[in-house]
PDB file of N, CA and C in Angstrom:
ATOM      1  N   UNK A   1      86.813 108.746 120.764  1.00  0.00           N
ATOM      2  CA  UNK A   1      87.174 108.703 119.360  1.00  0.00           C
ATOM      3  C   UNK A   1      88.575 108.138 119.212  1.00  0.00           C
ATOM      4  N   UNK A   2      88.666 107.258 118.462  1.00  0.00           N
ATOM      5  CA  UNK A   2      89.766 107.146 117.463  1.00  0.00           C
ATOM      6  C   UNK A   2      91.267 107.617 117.509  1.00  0.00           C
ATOM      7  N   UNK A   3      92.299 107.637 117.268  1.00  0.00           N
ATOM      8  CA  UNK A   3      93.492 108.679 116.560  1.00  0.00           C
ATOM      9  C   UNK A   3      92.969 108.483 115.300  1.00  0.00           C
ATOM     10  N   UNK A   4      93.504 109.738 114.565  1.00  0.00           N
ATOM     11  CA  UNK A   4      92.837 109.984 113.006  1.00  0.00           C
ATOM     12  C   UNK A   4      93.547 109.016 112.619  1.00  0.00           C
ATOM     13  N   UNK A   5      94.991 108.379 113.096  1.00  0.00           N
ATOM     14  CA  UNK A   5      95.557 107.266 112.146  1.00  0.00           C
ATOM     15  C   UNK A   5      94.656 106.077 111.998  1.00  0.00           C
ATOM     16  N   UNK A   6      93.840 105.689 113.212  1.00  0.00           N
ATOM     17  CA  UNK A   6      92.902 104.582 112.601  1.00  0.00           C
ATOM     18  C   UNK A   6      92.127 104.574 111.274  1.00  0.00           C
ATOM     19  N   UNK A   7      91.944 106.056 111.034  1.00  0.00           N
ATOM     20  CA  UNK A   7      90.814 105.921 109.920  1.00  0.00           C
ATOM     21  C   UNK A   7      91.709 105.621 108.457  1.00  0.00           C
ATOM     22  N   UNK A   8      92.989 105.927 108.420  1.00  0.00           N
ATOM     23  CA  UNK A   8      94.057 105.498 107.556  1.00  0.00           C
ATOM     24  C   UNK A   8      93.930 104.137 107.120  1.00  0.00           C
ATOM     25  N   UNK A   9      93.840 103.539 108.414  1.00  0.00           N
ATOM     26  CA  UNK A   9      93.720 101.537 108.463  1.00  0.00           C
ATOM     27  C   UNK A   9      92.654 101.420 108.358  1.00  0.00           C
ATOM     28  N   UNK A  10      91.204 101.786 107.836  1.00  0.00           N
ATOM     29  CA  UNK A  10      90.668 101.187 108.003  1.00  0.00           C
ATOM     30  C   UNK A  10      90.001 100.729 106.161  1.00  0.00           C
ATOM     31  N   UNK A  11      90.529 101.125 104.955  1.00  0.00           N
ATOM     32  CA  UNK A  11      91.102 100.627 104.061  1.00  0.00           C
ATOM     33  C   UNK A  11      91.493  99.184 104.169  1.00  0.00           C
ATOM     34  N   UNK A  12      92.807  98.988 104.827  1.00  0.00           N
ATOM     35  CA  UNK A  12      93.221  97.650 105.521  1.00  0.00           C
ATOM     36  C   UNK A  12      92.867  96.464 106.168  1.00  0.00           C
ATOM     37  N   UNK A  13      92.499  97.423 107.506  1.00  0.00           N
ATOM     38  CA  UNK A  13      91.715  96.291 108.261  1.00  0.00           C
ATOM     39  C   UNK A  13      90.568  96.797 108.906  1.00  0.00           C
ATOM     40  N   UNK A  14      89.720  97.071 108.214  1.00  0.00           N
ATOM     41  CA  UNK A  14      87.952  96.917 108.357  1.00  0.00           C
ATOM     42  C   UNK A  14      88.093  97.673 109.028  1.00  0.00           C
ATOM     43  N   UNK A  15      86.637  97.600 109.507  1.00  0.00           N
ATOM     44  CA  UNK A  15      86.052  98.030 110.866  1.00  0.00           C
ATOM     45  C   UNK A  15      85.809  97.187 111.698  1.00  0.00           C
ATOM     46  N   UNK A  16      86.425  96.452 112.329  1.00  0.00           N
ATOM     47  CA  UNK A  16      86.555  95.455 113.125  1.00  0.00           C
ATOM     48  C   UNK A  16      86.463  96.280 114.505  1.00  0.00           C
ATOM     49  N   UNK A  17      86.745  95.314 115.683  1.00  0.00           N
ATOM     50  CA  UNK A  17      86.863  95.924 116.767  1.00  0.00           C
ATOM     51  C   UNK A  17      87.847  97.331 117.333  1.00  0.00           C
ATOM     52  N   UNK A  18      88.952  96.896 116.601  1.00  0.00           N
ATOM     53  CA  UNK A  18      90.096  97.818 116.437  1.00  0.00           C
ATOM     54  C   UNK A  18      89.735  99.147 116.306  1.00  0.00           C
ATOM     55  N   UNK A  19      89.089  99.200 114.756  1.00  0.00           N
ATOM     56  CA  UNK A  19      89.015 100.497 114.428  1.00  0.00           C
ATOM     57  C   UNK A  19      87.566 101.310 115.004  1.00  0.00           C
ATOM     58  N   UNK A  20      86.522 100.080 115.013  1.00  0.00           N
ATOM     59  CA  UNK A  20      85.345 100.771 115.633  1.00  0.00           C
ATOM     60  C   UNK A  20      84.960 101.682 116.461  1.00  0.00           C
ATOM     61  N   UNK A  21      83.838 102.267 116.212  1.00  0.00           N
ATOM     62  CA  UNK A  21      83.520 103.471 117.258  1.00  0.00           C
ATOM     63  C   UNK A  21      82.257 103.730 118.102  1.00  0.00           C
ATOM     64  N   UNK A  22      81.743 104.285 118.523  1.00  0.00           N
ATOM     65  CA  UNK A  22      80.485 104.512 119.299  1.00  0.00           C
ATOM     66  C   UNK A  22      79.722 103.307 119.654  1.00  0.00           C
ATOM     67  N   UNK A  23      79.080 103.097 118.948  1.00  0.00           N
ATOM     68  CA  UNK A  23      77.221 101.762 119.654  1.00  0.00           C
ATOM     69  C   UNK A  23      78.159 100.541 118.526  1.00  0.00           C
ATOM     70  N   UNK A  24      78.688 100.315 117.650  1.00  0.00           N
ATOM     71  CA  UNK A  24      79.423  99.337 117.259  1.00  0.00           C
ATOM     72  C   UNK A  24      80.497  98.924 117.900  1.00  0.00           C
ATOM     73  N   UNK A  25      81.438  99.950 118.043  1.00  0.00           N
ATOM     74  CA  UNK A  25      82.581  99.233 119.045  1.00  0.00           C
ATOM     75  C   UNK A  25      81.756  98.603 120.084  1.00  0.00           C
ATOM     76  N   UNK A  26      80.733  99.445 121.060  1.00  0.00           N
ATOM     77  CA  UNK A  26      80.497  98.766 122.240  1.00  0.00           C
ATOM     78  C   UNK A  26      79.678  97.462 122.278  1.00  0.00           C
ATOM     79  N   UNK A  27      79.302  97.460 121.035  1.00  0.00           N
ATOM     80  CA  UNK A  27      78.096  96.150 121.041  1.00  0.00           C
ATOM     81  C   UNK A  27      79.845  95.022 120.663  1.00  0.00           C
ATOM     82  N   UNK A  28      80.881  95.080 120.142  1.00  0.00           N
ATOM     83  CA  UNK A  28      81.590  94.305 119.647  1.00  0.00           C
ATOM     84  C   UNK A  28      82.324  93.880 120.879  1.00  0.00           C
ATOM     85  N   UNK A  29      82.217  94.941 121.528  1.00  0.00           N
ATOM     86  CA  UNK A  29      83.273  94.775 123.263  1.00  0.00           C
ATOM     87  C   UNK A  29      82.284  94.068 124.009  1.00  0.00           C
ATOM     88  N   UNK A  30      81.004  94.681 124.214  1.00  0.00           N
ATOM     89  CA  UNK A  30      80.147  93.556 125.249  1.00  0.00           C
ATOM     90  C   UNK A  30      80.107  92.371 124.498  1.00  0.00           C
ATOM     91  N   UNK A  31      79.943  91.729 123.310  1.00  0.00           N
ATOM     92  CA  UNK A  31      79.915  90.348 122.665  1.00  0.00           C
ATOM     93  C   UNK A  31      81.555  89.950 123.391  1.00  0.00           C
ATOM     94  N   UNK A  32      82.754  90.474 123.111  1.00  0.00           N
ATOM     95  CA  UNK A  32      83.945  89.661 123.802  1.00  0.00           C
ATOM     96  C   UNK A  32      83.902  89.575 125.509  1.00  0.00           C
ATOM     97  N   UNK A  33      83.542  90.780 126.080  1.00  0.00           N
ATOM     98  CA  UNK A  33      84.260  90.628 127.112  1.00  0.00           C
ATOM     99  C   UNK A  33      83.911  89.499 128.324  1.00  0.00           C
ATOM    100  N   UNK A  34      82.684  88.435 127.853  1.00  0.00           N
ATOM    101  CA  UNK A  34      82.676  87.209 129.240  1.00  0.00           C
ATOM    102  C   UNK A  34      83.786  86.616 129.007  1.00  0.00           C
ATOM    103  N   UNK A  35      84.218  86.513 127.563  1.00  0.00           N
ATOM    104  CA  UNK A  35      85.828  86.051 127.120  1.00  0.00           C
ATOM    105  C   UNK A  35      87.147  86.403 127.861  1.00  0.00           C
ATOM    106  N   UNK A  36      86.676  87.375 127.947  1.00  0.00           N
ATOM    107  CA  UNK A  36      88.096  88.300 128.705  1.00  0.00           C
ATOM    108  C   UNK A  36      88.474  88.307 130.266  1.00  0.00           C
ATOM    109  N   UNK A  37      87.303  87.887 130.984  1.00  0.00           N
ATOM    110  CA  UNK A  37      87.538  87.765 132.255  1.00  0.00           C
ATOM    111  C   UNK A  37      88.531  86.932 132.853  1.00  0.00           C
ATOM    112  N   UNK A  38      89.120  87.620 133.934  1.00  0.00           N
ATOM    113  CA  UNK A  38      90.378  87.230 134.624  1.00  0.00           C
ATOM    114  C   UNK A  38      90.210  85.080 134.747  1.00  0.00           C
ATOM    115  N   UNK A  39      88.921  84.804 135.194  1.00  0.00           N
ATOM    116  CA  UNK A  39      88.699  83.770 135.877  1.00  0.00           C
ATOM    117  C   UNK A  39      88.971  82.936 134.426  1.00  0.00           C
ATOM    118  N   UNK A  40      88.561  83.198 133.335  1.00  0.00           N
ATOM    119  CA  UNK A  40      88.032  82.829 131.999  1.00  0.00           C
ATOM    120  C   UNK A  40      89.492  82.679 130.981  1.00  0.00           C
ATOM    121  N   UNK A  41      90.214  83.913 131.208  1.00  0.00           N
ATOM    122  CA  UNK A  41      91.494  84.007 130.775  1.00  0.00           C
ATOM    123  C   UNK A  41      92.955  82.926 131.376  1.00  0.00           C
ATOM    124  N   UNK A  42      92.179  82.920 133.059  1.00  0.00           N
ATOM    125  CA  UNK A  42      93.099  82.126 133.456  1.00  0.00           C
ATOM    126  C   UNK A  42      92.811  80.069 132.973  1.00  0.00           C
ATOM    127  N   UNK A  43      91.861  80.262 132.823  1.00  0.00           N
ATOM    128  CA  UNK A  43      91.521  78.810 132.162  1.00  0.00           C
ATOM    129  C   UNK A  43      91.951  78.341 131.232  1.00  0.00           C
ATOM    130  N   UNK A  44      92.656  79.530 130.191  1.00  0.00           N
ATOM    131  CA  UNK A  44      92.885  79.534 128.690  1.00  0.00           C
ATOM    132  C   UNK A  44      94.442  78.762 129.339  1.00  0.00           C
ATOM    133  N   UNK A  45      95.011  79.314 129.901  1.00  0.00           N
ATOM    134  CA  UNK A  45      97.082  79.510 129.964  1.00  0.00           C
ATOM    135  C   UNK A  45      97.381  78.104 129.524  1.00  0.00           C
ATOM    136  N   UNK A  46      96.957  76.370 130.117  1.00  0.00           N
ATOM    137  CA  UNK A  46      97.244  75.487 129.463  1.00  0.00           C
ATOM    138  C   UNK A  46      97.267  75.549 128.355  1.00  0.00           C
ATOM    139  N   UNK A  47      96.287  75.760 127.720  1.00  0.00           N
ATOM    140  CA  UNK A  47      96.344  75.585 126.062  1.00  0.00           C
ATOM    141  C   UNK A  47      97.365  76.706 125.481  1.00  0.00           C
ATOM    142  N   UNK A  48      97.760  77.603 126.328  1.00  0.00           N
ATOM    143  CA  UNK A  48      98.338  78.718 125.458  1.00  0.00           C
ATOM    144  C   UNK A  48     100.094  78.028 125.658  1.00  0.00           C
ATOM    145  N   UNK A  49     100.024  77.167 126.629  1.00  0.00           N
ATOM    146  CA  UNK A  49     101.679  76.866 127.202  1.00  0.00           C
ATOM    147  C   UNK A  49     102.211  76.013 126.136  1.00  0.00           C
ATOM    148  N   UNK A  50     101.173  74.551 126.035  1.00  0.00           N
ATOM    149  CA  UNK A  50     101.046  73.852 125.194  1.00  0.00           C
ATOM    150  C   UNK A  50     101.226  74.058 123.922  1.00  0.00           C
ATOM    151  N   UNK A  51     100.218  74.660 123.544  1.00  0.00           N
ATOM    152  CA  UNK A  51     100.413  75.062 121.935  1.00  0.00           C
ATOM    153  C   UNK A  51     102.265  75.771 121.969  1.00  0.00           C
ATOM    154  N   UNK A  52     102.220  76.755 122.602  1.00  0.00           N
ATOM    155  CA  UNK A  52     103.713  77.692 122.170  1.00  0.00           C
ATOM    156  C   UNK A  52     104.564  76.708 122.815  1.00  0.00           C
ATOM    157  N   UNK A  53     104.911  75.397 123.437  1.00  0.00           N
ATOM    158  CA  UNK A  53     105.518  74.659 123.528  1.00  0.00           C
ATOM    159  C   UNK A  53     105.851  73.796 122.471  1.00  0.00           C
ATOM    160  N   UNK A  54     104.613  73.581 121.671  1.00  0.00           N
ATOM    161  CA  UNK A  54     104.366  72.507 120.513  1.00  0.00           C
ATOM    162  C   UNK A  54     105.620  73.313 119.383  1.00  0.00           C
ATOM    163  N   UNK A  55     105.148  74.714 118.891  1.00  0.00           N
ATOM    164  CA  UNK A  55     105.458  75.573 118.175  1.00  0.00           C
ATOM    165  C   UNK A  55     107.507  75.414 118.515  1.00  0.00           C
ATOM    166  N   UNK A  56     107.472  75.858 119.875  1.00  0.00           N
ATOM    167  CA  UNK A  56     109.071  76.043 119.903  1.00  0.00           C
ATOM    168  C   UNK A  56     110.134  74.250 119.829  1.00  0.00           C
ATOM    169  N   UNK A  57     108.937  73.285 119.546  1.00  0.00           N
ATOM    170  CA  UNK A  57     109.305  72.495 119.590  1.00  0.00           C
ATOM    171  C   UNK A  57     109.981  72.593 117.694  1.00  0.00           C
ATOM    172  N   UNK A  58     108.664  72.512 116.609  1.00  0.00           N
ATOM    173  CA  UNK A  58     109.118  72.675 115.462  1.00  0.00           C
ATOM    174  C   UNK A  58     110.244  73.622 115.165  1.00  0.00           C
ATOM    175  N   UNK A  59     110.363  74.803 115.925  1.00  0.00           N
ATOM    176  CA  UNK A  59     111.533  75.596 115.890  1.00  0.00           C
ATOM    177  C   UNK A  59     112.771  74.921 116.473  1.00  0.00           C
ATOM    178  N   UNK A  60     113.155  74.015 117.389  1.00  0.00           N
ATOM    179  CA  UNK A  60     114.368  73.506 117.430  1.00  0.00           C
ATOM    180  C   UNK A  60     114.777  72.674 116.424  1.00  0.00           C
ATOM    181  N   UNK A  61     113.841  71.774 115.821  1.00  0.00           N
ATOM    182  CA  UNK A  61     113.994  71.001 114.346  1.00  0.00           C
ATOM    183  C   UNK A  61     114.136  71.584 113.355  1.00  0.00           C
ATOM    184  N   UNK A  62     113.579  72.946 113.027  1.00  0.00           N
ATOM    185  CA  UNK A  62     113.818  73.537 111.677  1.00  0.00           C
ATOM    186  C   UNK A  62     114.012  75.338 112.398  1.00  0.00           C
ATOM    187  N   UNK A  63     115.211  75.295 112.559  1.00  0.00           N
ATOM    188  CA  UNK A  63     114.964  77.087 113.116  1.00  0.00           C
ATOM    189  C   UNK A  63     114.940  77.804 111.898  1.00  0.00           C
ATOM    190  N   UNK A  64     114.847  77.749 110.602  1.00  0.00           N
ATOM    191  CA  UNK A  64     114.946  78.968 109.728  1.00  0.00           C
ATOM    192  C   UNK A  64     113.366  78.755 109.269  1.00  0.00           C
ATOM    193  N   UNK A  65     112.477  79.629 109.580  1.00  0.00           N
ATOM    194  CA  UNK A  65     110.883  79.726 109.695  1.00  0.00           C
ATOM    195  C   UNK A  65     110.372  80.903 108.975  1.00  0.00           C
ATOM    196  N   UNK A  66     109.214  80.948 108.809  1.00  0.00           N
ATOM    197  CA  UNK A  66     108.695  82.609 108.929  1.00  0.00           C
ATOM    198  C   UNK A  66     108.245  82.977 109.805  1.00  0.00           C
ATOM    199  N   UNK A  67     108.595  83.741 110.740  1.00  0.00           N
ATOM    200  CA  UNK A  67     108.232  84.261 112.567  1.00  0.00           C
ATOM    201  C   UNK A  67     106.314  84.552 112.116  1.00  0.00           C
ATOM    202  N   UNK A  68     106.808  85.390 111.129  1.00  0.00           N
ATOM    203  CA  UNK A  68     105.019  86.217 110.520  1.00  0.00           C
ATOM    204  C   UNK A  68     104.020  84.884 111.121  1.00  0.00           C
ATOM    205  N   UNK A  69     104.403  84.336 109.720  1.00  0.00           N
ATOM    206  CA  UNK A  69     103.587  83.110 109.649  1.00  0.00           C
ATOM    207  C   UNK A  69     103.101  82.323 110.774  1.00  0.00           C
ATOM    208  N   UNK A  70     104.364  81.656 111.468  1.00  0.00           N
ATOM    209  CA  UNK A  70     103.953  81.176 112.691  1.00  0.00           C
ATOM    210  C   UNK A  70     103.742  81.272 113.980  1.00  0.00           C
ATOM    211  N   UNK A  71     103.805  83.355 114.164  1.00  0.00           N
ATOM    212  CA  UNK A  71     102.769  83.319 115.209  1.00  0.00           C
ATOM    213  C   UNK A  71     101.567  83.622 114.504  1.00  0.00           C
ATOM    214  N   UNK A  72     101.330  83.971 113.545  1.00  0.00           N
ATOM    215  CA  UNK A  72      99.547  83.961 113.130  1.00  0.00           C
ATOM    216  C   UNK A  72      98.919  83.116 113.187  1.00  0.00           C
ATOM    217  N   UNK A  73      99.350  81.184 112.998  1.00  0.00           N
ATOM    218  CA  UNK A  73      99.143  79.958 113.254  1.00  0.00           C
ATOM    219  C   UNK A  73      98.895  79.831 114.756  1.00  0.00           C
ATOM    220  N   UNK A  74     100.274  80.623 115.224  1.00  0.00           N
ATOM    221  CA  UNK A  74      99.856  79.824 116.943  1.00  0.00           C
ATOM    222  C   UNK A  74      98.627  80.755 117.687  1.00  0.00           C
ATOM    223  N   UNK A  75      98.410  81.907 116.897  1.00  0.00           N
ATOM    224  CA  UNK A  75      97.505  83.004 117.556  1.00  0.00           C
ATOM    225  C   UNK A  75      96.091  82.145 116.719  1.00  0.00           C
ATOM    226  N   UNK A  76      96.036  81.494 116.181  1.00  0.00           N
ATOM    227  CA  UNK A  76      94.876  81.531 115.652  1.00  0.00           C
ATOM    228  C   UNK A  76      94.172  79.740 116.257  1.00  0.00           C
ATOM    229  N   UNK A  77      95.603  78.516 116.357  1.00  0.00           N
ATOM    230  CA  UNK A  77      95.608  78.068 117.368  1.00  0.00           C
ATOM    231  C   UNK A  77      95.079  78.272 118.446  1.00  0.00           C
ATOM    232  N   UNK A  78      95.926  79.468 119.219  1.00  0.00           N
ATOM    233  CA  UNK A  78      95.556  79.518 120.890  1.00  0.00           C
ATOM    234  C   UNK A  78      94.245  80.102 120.561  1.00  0.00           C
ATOM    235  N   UNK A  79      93.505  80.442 120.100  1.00  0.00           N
ATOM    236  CA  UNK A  79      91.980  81.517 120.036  1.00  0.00           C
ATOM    237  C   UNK A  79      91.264  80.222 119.908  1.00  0.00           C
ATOM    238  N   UNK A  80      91.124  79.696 118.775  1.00  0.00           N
ATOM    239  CA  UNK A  80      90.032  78.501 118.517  1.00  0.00           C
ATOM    240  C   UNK A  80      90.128  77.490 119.297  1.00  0.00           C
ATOM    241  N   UNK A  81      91.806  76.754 120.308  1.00  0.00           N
ATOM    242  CA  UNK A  81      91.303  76.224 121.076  1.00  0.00           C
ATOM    243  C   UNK A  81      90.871  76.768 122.331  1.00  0.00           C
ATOM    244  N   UNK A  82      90.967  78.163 122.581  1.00  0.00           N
ATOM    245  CA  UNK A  82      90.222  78.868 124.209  1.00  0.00           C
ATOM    246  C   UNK A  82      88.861  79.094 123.682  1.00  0.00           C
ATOM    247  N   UNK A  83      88.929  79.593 123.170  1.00  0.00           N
ATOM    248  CA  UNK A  83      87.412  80.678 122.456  1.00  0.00           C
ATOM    249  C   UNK A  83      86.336  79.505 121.891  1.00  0.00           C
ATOM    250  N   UNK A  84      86.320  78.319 121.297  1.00  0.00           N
ATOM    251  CA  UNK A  84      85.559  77.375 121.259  1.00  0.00           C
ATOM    252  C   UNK A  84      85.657  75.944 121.552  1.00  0.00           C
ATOM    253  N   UNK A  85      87.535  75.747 122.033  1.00  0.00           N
ATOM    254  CA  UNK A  85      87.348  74.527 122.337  1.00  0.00           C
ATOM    255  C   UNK A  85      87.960  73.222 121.002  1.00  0.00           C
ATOM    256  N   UNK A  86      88.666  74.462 120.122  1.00  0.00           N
ATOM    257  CA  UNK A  86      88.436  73.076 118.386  1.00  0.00           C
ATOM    258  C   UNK A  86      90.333  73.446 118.429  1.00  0.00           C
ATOM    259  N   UNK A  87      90.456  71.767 118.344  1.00  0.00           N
ATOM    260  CA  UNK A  87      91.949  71.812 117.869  1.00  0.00           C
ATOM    261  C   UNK A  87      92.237  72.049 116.351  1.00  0.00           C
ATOM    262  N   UNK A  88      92.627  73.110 116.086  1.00  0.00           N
ATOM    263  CA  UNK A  88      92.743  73.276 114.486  1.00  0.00           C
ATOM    264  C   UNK A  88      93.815  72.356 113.762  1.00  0.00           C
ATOM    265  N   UNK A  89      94.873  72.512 114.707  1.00  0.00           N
ATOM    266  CA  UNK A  89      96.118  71.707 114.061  1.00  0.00           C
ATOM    267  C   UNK A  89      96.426  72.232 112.639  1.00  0.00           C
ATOM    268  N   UNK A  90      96.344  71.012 112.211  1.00  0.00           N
ATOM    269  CA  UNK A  90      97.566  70.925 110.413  1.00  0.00           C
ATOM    270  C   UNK A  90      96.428  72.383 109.487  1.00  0.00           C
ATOM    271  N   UNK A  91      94.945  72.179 110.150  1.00  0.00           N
ATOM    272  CA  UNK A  91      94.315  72.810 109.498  1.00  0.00           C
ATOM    273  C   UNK A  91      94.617  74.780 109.666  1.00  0.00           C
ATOM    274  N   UNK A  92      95.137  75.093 110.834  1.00  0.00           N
ATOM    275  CA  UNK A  92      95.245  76.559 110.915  1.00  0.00           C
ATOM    276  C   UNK A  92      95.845  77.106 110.045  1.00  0.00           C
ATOM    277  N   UNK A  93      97.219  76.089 108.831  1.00  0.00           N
ATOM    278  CA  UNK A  93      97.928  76.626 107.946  1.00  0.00           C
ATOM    279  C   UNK A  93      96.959  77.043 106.948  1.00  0.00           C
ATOM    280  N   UNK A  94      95.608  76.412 106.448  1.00  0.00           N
ATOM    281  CA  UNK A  94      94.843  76.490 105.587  1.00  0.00           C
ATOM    282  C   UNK A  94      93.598  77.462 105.679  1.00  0.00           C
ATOM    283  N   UNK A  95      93.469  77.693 107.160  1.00  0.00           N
ATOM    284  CA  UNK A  95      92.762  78.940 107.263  1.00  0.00           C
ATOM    285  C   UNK A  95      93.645  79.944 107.480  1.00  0.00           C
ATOM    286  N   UNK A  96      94.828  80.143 107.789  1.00  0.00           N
ATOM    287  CA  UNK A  96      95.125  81.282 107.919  1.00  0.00           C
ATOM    288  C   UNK A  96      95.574  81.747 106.724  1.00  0.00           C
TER     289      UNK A  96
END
């Protein structure tokens, strides 16, 4: 189970994996975890170097940013290009 504070968040943020519990959490954990494997994770690190290279690059040109903002871009970046492979680019500002 839970800490009772999850059930606080979950108002907030769903029932997502986070807050989930019993035969839902686990059906949500077996759907991620071929994702998660060491061999699988280590495949990701280029794209993760890259991208947060790209990122600290715009930060030497403009250092006054919103931190919020642009790691939710680079997190949503590094996921869509490990997790399927799609360069989001200019577009991650518009989904996120």
């Amino acid at each position: 189970s839970k800490h009772y504070a999850m059930q606080l968040r979950l108002p907030v943020s769903g029932n997502g994996s986070l807050t989930s519990e019993g035969e839902s959490w686990l059906r949500r954990r077996r759907l991620c975890q071929p994702a998660c494997q060491p061999d699988r994770i280590e495949a990701y690190w280029a794209s993760m170097v890259s991208l947060s290279g790209k990122l600290l690059g715009e930060w030497s040109r403009e250092p006054r940013r919103g931190l919020h903002a642009d790691m939710m871009r680079l997190t949503l970046d590094i996921v869509a290009k490990a997790l399927m492979d799609v360069d989001v680019g200019a577009q991650s500002r518009v989904f996120g």
